[in-house]
C-alpha atoms as a PDB file:
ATOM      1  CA  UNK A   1      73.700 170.028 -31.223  1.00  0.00           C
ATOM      2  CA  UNK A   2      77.419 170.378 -30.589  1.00  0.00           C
ATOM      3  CA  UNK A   3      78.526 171.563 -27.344  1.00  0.00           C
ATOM      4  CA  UNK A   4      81.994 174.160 -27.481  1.00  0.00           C
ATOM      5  CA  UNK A   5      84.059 173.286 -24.751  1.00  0.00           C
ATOM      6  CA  UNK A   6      87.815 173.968 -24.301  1.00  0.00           C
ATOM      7  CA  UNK A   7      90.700 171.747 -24.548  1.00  0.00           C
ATOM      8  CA  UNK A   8      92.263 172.494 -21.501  1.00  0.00           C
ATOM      9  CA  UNK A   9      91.633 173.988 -18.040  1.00  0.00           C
ATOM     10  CA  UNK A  10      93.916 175.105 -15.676  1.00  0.00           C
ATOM     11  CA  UNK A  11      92.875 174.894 -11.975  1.00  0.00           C
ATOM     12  CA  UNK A  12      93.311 178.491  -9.750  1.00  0.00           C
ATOM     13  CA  UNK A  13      96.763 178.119  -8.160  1.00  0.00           C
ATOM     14  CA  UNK A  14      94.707 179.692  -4.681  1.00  0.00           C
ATOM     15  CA  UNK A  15      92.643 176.748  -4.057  1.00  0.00           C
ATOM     16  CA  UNK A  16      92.528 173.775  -1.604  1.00  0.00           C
ATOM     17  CA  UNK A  17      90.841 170.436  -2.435  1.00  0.00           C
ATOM     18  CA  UNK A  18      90.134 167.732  -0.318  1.00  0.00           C
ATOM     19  CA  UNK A  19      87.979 164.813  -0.712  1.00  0.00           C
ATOM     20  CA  UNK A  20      85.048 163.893   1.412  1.00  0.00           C
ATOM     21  CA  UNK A  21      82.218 161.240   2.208  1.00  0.00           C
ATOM     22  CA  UNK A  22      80.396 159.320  -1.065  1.00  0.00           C
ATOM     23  CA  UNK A  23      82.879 160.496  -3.596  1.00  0.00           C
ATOM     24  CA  UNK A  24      82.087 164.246  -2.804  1.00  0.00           C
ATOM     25  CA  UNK A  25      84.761 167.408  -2.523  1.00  0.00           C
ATOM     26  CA  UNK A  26      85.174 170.177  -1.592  1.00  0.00           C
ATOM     27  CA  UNK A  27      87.093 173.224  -2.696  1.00  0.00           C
ATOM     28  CA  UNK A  28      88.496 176.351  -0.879  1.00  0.00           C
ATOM     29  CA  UNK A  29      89.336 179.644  -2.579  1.00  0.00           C
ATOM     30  CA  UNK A  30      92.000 181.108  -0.149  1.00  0.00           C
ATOM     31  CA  UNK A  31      91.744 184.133  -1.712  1.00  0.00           C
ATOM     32  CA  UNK A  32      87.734 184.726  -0.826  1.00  0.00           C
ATOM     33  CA  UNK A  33      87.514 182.462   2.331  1.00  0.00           C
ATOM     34  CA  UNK A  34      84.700 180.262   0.145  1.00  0.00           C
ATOM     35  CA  UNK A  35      83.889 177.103   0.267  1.00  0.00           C
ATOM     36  CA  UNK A  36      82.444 175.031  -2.856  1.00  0.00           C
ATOM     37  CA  UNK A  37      81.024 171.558  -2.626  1.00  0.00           C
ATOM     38  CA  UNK A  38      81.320 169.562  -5.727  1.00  0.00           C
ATOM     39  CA  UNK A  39      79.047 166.169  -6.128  1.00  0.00           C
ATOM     40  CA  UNK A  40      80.745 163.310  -6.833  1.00  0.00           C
ATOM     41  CA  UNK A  41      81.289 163.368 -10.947  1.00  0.00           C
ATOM     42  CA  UNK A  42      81.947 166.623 -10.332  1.00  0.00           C
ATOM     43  CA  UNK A  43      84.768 165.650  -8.074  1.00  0.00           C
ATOM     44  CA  UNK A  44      85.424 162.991 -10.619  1.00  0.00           C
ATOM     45  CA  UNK A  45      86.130 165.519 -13.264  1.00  0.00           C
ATOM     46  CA  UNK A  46      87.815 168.128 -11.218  1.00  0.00           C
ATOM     47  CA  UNK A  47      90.319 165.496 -10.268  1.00  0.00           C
ATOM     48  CA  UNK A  48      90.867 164.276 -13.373  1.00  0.00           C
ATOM     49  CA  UNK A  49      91.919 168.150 -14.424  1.00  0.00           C
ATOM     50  CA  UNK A  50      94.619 168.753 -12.084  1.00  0.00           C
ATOM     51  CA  UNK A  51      95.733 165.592 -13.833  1.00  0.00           C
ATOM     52  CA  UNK A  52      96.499 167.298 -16.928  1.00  0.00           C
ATOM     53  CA  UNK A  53      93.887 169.364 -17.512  1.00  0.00           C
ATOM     54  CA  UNK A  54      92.448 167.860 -20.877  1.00  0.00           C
ATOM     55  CA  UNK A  55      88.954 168.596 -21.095  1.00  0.00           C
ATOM     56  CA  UNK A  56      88.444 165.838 -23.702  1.00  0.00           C
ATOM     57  CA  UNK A  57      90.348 163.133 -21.665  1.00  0.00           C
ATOM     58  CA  UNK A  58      87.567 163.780 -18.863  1.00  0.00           C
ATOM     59  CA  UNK A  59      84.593 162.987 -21.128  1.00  0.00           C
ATOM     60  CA  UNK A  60      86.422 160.277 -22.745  1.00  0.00           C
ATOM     61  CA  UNK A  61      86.535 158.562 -18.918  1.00  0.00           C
ATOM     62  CA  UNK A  62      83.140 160.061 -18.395  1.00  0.00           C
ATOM     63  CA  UNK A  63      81.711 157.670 -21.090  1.00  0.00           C
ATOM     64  CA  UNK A  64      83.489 155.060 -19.789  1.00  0.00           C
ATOM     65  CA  UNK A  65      82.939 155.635 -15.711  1.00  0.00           C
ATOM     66  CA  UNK A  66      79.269 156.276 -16.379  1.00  0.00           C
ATOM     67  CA  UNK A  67      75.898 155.213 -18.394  1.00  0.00           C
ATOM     68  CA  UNK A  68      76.242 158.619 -20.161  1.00  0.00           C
ATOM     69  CA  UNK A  69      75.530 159.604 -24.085  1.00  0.00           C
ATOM     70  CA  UNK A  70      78.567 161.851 -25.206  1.00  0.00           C
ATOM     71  CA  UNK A  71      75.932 164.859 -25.951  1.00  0.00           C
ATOM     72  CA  UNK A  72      74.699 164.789 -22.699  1.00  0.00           C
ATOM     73  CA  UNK A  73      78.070 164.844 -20.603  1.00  0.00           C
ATOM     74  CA  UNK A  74      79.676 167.563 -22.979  1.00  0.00           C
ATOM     75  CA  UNK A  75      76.163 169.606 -21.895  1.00  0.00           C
ATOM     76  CA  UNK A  76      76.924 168.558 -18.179  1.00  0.00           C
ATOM     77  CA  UNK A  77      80.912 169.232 -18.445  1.00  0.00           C
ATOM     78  CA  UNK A  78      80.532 172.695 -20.543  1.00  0.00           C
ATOM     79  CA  UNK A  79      77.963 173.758 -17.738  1.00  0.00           C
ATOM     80  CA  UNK A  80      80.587 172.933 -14.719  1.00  0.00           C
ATOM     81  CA  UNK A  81      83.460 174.663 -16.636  1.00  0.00           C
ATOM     82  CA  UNK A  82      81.267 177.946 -16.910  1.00  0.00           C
ATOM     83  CA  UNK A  83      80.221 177.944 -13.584  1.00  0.00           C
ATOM     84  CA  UNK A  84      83.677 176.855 -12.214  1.00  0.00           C
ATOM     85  CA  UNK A  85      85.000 179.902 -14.466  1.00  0.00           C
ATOM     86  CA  UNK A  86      82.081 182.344 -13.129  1.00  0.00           C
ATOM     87  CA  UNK A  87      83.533 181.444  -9.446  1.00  0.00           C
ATOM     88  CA  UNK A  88      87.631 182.140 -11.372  1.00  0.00           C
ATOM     89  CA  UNK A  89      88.120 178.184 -10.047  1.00  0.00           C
ATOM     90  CA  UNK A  90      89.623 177.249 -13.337  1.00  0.00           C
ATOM     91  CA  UNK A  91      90.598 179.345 -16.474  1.00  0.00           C
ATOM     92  CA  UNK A  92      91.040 178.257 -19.798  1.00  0.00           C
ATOM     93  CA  UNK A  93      94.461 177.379 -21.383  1.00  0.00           C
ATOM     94  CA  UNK A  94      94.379 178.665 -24.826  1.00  0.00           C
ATOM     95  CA  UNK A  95      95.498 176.697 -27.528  1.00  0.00           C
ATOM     96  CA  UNK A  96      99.794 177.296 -28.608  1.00  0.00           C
END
């Protein structure tokens, strides 16, 4: 089964990141006063978008960084995107 994902996020230009203990961040939308705590691949991926956003790049370094089968982290990665999206903590960059 073949996951949809996008091929390019862009992060919400209202938000802080910071990095915290065991790989972990965190994530402030200064618009809403929330907080959002990401695990660590999470955090992985998140900073790997504000790198350049490529949604493809991430699971390429996913495969790499972890003991992970390329179906199951485009499942894992399409599942943070839509709930990152739900929260409007990234948007999709449609194709030119």
């Amino acid at each position: 089964m073949s996951v949809s994902l996008p091929s390019r996020l862009k992060i919400a230009d209202d938000l802080l990141a910071t990095k915290l203990a065991e790989g972990e961040a965190a994530l402030l939308d200064i618009q809403s006063g929330k907080y959002f705590a990401l695990t660590p691949v999470a955090a992985w991926l998140w900073h790997k978008w504000t790198l350049n956003g490529s949604v493809a790049d991430s699971i390429d370094g996913l495969l790499q960084a972890y003991k992970v089968d390329r179906q199951t982290a485009e499942a894992d990665v399409a599942e943070l995107i839509a709930e990152l999206r739900l929260r409007n903590l990234v948007s999709i960059v449609e194709s030119e």
